[in-house]
N, C-alpha and C. Protein backbone atom coordinates (compact mmCIF):
# COMPACT_ATOMS: atom_id res chain seq x y z
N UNK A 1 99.24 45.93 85.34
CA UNK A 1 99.02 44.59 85.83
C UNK A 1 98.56 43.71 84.66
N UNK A 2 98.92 42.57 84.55
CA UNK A 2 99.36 41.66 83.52
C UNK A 2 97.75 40.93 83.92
N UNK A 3 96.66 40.77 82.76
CA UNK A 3 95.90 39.75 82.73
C UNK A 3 95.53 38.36 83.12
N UNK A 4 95.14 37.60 84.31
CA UNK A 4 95.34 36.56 84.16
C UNK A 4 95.59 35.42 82.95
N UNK A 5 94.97 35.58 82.11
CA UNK A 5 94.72 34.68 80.69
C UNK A 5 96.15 34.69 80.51
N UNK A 6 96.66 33.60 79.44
CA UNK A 6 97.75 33.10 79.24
C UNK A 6 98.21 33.44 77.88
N UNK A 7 97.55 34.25 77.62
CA UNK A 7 98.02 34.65 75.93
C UNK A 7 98.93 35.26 75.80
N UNK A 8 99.45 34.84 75.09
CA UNK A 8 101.18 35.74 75.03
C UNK A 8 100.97 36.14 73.29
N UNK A 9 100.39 37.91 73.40
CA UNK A 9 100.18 38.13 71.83
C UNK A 9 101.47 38.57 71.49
N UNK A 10 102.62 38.34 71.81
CA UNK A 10 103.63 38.08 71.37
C UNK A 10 103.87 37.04 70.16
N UNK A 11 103.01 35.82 70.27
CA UNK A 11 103.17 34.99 69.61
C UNK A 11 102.35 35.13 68.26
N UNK A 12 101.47 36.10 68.11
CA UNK A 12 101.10 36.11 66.67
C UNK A 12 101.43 37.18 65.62
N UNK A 13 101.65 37.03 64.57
CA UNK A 13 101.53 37.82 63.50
C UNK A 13 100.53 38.75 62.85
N UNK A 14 101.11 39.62 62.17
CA UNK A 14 100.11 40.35 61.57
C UNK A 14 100.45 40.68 60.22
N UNK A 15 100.12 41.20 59.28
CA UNK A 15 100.34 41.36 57.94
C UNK A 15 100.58 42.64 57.50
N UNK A 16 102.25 42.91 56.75
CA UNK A 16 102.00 43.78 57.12
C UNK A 16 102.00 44.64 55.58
N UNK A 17 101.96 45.95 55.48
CA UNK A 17 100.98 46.67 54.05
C UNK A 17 101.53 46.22 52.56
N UNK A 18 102.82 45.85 52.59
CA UNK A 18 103.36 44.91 51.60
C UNK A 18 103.50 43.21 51.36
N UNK A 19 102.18 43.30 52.29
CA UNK A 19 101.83 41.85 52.56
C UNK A 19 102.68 40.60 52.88
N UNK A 20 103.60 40.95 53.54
CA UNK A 20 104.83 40.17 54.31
C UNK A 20 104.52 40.01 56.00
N UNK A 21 104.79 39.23 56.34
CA UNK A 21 104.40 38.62 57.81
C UNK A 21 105.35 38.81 58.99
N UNK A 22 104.21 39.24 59.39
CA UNK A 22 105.54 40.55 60.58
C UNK A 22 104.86 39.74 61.73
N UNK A 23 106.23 39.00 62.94
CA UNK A 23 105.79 38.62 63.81
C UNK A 23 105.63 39.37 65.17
N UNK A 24 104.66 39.58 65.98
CA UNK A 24 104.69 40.62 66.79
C UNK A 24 105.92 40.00 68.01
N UNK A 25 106.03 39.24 68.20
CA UNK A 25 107.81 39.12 68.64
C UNK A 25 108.39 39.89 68.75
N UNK A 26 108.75 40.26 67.42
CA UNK A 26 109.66 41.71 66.81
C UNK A 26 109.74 43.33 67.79
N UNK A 27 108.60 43.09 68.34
CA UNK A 27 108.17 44.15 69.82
C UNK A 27 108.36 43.43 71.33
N UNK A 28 109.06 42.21 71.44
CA UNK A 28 109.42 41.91 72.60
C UNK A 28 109.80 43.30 73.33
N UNK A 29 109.39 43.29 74.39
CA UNK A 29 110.36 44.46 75.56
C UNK A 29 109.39 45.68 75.31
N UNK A 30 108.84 45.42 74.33
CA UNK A 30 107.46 47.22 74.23
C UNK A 30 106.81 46.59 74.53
N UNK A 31 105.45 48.15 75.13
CA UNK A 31 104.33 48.32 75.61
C UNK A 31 103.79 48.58 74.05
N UNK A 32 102.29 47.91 73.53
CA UNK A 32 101.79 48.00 72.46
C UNK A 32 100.62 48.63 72.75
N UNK A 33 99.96 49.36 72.03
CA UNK A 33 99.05 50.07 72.08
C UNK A 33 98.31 49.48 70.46
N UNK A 34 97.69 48.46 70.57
CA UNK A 34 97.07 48.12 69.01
C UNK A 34 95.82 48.61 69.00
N UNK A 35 95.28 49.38 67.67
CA UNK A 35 93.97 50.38 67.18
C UNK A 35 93.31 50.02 66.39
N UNK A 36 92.03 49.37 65.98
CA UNK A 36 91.36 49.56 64.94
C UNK A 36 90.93 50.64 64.53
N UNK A 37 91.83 51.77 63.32
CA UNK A 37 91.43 52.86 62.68
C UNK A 37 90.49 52.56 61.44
N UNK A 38 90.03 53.87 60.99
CA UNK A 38 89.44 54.47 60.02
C UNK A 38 89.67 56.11 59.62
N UNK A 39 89.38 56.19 58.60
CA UNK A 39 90.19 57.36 57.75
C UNK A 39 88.74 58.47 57.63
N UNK A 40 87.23 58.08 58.20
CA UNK A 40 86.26 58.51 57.65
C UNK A 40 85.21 58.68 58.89
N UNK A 41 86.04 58.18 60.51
CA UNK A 41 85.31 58.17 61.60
C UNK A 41 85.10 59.57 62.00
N UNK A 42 83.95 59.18 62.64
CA UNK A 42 84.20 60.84 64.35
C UNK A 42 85.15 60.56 64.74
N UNK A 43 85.88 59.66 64.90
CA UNK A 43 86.53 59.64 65.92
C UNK A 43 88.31 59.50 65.57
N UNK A 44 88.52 59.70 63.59
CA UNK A 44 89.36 59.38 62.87
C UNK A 44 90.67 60.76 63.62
N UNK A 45 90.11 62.10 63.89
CA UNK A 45 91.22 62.60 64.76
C UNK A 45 91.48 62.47 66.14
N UNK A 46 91.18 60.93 66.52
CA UNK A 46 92.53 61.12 68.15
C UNK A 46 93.64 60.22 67.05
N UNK A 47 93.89 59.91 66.12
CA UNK A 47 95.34 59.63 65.24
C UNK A 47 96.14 60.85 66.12
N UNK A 48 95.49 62.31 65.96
CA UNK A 48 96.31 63.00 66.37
C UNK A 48 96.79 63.04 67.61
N UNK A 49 96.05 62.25 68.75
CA UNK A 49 96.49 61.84 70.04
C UNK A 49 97.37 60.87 69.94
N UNK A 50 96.63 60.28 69.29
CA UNK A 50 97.93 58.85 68.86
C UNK A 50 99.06 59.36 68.64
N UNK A 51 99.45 59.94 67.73
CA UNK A 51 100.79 60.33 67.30
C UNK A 51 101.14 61.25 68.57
N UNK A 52 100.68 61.96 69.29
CA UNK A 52 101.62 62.97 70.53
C UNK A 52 101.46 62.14 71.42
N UNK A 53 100.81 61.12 71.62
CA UNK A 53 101.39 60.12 72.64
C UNK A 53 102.35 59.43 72.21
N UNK A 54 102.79 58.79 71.00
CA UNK A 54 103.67 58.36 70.51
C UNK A 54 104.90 58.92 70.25
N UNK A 55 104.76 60.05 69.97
CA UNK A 55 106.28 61.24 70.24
C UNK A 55 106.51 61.54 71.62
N UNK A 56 105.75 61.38 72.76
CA UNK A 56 106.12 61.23 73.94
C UNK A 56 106.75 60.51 74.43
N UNK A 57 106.01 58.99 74.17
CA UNK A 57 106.92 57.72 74.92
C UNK A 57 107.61 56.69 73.79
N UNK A 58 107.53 56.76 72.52
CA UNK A 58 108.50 55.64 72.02
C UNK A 58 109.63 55.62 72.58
N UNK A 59 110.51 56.85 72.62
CA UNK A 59 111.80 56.28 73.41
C UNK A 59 111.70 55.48 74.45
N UNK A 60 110.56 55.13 75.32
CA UNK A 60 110.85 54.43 76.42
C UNK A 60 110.02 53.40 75.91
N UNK A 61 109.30 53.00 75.04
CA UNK A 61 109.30 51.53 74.45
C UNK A 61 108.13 51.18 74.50
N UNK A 62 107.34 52.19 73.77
CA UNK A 62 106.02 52.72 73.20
C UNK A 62 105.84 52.03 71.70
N UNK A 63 105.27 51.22 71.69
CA UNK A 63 105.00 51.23 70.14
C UNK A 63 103.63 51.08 69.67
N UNK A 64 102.79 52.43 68.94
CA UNK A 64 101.51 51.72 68.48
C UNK A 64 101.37 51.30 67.30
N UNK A 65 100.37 50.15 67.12
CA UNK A 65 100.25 49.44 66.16
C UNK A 65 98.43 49.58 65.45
N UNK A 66 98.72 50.25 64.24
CA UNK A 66 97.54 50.39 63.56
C UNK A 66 97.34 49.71 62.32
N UNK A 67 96.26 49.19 63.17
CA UNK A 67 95.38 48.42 61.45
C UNK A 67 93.55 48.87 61.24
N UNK A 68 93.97 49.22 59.54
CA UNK A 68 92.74 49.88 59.30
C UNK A 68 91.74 48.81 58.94
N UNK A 69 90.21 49.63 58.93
CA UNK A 69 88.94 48.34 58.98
C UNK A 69 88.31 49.25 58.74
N UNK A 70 87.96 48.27 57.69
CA UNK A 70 86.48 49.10 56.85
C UNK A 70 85.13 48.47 57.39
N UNK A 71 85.12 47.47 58.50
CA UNK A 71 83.94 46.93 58.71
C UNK A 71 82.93 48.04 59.69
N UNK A 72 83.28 48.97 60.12
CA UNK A 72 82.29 49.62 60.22
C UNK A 72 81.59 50.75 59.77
N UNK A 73 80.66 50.65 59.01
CA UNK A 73 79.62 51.52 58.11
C UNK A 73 80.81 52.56 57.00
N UNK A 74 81.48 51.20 56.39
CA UNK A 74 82.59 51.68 55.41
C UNK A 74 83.49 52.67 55.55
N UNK A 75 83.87 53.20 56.86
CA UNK A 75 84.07 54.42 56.79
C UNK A 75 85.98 54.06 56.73
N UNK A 76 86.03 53.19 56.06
CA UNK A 76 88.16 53.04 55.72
C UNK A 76 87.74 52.69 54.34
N UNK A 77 87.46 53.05 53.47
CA UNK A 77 87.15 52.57 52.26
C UNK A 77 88.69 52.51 50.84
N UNK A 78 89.15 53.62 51.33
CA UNK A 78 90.77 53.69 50.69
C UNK A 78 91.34 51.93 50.66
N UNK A 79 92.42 52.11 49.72
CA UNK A 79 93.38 51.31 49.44
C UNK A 79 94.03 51.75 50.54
N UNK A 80 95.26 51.10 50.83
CA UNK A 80 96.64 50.97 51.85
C UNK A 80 97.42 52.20 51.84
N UNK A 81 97.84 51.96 50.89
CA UNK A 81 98.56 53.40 50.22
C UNK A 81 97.73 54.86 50.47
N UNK A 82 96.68 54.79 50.06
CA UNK A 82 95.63 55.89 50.48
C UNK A 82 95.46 56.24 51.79
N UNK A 83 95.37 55.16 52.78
CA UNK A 83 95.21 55.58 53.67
C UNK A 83 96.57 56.00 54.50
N UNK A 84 97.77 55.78 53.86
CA UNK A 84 98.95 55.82 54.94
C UNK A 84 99.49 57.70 54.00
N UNK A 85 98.81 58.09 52.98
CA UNK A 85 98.92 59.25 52.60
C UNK A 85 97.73 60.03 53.34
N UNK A 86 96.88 59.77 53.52
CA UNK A 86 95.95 60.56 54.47
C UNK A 86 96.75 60.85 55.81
N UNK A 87 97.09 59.54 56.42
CA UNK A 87 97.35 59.53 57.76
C UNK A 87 98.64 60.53 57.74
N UNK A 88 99.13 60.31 56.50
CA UNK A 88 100.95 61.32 57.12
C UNK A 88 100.71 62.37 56.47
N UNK A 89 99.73 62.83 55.88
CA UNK A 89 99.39 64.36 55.47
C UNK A 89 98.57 64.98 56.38
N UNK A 90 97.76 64.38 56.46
CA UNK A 90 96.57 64.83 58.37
C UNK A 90 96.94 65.13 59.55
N UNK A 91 97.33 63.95 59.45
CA UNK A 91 98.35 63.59 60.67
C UNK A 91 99.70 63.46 61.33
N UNK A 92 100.53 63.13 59.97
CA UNK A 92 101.53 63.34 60.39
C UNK A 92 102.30 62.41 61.62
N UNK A 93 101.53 60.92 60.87
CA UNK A 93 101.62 59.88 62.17
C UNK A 93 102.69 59.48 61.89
N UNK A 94 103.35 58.40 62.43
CA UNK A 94 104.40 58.04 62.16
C UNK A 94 104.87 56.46 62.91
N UNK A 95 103.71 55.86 63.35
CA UNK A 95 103.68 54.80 64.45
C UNK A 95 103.05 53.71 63.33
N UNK A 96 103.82 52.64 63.17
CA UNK A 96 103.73 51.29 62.30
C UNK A 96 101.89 51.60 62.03
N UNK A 97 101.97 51.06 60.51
CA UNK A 97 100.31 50.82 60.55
C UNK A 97 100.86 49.40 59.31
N UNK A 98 99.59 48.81 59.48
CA UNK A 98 99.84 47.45 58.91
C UNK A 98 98.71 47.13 57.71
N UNK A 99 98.43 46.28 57.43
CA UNK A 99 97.47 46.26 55.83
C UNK A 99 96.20 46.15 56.86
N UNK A 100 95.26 46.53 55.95
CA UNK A 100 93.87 46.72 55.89
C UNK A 100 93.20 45.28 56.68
N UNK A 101 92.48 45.12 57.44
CA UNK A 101 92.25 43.85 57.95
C UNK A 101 90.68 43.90 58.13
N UNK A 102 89.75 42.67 58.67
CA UNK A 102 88.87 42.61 59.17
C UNK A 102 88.89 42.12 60.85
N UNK A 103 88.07 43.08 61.90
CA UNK A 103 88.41 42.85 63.18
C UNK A 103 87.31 41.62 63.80
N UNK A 104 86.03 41.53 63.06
CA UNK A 104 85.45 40.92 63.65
C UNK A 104 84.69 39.53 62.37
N UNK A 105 84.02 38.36 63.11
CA UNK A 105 83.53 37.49 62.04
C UNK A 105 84.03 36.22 61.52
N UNK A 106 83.47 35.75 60.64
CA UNK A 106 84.56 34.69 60.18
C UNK A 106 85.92 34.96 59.37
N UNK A 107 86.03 36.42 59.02
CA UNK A 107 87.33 36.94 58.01
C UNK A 107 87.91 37.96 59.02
N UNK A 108 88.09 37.41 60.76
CA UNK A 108 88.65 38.26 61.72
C UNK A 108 89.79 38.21 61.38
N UNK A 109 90.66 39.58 61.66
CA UNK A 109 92.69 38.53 62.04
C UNK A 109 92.16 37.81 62.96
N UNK A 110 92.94 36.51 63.52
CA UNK A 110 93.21 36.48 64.78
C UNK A 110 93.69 37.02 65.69
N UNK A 111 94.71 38.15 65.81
CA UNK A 111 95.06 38.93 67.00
C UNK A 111 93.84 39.28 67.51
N UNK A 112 92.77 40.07 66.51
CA UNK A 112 91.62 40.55 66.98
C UNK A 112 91.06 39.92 67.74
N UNK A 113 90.49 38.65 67.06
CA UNK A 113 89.68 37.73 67.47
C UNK A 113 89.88 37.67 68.78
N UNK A 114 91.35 37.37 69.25
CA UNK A 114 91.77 36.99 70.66
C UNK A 114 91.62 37.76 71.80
N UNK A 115 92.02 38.86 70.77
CA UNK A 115 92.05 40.31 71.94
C UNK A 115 90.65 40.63 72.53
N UNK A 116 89.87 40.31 71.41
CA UNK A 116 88.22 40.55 71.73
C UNK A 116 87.56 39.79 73.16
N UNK A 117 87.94 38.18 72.66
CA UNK A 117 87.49 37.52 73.64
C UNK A 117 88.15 37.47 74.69
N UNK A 118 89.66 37.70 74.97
CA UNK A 118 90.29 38.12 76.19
C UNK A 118 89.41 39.41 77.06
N UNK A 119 89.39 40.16 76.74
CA UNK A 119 88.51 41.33 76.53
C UNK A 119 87.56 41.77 76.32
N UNK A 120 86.22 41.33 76.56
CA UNK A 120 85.23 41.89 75.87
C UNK A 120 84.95 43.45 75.98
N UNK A 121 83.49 43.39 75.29
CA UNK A 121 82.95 44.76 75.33
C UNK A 121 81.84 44.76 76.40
N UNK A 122 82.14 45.96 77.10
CA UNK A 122 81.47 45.96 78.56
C UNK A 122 80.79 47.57 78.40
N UNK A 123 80.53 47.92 77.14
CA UNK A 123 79.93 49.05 76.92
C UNK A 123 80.96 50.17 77.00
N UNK A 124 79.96 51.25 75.93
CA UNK A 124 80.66 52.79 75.24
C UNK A 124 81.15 53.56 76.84
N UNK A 125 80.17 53.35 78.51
CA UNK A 125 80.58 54.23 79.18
C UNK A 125 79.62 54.86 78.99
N UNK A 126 79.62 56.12 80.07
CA UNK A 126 78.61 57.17 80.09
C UNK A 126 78.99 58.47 79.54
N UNK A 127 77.75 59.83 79.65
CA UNK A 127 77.98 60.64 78.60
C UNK A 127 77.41 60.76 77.36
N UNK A 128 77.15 62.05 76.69
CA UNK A 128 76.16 62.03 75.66
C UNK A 128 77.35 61.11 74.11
N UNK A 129 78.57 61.49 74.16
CA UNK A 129 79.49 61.09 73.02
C UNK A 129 79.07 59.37 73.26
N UNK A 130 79.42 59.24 74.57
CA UNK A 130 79.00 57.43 74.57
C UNK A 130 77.81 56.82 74.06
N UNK A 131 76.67 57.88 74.47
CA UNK A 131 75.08 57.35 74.08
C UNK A 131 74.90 57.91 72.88
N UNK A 132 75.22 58.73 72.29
CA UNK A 132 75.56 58.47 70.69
C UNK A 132 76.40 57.74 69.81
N UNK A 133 77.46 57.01 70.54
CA UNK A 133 78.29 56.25 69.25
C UNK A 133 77.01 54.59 69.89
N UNK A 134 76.38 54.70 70.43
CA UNK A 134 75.55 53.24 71.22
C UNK A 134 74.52 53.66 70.33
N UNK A 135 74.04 54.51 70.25
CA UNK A 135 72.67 54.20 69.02
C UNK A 135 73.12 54.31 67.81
N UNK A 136 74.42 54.91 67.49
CA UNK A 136 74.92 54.55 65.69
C UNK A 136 75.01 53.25 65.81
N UNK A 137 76.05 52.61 66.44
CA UNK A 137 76.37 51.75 66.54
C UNK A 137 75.19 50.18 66.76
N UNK A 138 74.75 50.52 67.62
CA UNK A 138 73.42 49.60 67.10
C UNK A 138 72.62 49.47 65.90
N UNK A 139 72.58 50.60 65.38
CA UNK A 139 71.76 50.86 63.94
C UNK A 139 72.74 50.25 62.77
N UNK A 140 74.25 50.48 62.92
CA UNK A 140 75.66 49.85 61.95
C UNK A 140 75.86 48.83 62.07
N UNK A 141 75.65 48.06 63.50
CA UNK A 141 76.69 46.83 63.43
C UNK A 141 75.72 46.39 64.10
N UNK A 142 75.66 44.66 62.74
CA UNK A 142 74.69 44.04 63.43
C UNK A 142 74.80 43.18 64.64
N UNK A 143 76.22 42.74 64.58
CA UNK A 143 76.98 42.32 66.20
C UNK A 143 76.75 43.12 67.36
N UNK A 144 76.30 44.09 67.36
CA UNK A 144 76.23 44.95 68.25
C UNK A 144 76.28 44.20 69.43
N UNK A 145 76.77 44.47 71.02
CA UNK A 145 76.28 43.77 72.15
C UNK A 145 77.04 42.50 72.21
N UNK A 146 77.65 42.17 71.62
CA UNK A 146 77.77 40.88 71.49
C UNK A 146 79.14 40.77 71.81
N UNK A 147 79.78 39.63 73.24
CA UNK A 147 80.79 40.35 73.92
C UNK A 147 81.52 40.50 73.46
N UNK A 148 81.92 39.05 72.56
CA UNK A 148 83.52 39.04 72.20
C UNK A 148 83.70 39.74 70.25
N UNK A 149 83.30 40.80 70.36
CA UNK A 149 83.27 41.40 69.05
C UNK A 149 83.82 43.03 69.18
N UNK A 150 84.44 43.32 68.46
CA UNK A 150 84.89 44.98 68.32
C UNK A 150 83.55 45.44 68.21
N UNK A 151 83.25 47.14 68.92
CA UNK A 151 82.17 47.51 68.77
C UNK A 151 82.10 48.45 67.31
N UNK A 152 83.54 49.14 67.43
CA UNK A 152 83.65 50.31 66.37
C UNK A 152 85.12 51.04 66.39
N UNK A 153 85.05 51.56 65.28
CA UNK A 153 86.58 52.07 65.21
C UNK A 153 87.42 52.86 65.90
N UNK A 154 88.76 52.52 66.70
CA UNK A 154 89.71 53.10 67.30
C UNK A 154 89.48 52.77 69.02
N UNK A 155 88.75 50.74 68.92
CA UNK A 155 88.94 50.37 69.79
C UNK A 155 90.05 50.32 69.94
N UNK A 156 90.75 50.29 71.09
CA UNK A 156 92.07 50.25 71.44
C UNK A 156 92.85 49.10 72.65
N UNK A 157 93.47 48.44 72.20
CA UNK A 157 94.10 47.35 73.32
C UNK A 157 95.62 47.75 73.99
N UNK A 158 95.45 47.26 75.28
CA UNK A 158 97.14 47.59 75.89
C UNK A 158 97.67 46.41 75.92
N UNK A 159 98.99 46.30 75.47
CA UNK A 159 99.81 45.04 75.52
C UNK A 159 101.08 45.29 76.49
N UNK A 160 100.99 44.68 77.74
CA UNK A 160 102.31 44.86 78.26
C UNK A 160 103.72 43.95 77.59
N UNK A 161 104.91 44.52 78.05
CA UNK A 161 106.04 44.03 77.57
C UNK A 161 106.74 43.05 77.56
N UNK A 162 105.59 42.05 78.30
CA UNK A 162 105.51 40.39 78.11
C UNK A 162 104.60 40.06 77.29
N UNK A 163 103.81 41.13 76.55
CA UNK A 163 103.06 40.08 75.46
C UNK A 163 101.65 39.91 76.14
N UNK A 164 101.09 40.26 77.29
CA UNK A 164 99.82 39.95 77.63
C UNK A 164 98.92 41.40 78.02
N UNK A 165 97.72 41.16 77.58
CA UNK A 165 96.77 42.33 77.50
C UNK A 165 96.72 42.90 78.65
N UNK A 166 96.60 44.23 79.02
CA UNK A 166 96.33 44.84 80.08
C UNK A 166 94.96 45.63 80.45
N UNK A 167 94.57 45.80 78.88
CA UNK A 167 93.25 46.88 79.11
C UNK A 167 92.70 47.15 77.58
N UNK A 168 91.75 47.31 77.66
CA UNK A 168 90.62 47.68 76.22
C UNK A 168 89.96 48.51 76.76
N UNK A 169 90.28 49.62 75.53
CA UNK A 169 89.64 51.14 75.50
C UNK A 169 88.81 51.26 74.49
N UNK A 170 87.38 51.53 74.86
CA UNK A 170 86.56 51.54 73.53
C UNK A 170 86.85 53.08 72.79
N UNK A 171 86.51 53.49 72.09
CA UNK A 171 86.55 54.72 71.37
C UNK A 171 86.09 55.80 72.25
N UNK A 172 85.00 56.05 73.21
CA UNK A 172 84.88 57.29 74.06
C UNK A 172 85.90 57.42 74.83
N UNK A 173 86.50 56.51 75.14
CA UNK A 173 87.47 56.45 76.84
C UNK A 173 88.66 58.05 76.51
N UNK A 174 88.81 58.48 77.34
CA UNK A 174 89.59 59.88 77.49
C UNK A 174 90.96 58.87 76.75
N UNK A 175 91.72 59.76 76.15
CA UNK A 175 92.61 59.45 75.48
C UNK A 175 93.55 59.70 76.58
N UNK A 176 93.31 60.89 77.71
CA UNK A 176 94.40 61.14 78.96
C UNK A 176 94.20 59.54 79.76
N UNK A 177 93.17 58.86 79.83
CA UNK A 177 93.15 57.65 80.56
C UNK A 177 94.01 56.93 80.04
N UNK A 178 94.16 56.54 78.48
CA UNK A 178 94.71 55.47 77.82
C UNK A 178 95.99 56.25 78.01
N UNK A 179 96.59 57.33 77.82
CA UNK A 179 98.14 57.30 77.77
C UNK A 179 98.16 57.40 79.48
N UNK A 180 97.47 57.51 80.60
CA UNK A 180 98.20 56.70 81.84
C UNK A 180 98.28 55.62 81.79
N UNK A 181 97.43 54.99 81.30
CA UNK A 181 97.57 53.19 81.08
C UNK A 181 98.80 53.01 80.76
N UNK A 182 98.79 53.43 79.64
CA UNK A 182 100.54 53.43 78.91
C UNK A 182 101.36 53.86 80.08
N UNK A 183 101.77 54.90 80.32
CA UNK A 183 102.57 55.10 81.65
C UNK A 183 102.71 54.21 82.57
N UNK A 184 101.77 53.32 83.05
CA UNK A 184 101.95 52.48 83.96
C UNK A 184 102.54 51.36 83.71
N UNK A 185 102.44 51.26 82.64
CA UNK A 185 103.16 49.81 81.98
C UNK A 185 104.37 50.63 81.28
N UNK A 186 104.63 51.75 81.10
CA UNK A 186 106.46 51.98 80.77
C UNK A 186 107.08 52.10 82.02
């Protein structure tokens, strides 16, 4: 189910690792799954979920979209290149990743920015993994709490195949939740 809000993130761009301007257009008709990664998180192997959800459904018009961020407690610190040799030696990903960005602040992308405030943060969830990334995370980021801001890395957004948000997954959320999400919108 399609968001009320009127944003059609269809309409913006993103940058992409050879610093050429890739319009997300270009994914008309896919379901997007966009990630703020890191190469240095707890949470840096669900990539490997990422990628077997992504060998599951691209044929039916799956596409995730990763951009790395070093804004939380440095943990993407690599160059571009570095990190897309980590990711396909680790991981073995294979789903678009785009240049290095900042998600939150005055040096946000805007996709972020938008996605954030379409979306806020309504908390990690329950569970000891949740009430531990909530006291790192308060102690790292001084935004903490603060709605319309990414909390931490491998938040995750759903984009249906008109271009409008469907759902924000913070980093605890079961990765089996987020690929039904996906299902429902392929």
């Amino acid at each position: 189910m399609a968001s009320e809000n009127t944003t059609n993130y269809l309409d913006f761009s993103v940058t992409a690792q050879d610093g050429s301007t890739v319009p997300l257009s270009t994914y008309a008709g896919k379901v997007l799954l966009v990630v703020n990664t890191a190469t240095g998180c707890g949470f840096t192997p669900q990539y490997e979920d990422l990628e077997r959800i992504y060998a599951a459904h691209k044929d039916q018009g799956l596409e995730i979209l990763d951009f790395p961020c070093n804004q939380f407690a440095g943990q993407a610190p690599e160059s571009d290149d570095q990190i897309n040799q980590f990711c396909s030696l680790k991981f073995n990903t294979d789903f678009p990743r785009f240049k290095k960005l900042d998600v939150n602040g005055d040096t946000a992308d805007p996709l972020f920015a938008a996605l954030a405030t379409e979306r806020p943060f309504q908390g990690f969830g329950d569970g000891l993994k949740a009430a531990a990334l909530d006291k790192f995370a308060k102690a790292n980021n001084k935004k903490f709490g603060e709605k319309a801001y990414i909390m931490w890395n491998f938040t995750k957004f759903l984009i249906d195949r008109n271009g409008h948000l469907v759902a924000r997954f913070e980093p605890t959320a079961s990765m089996d939740e987020v690929e039904r999400a996906i299902e429902a919108q392929l």
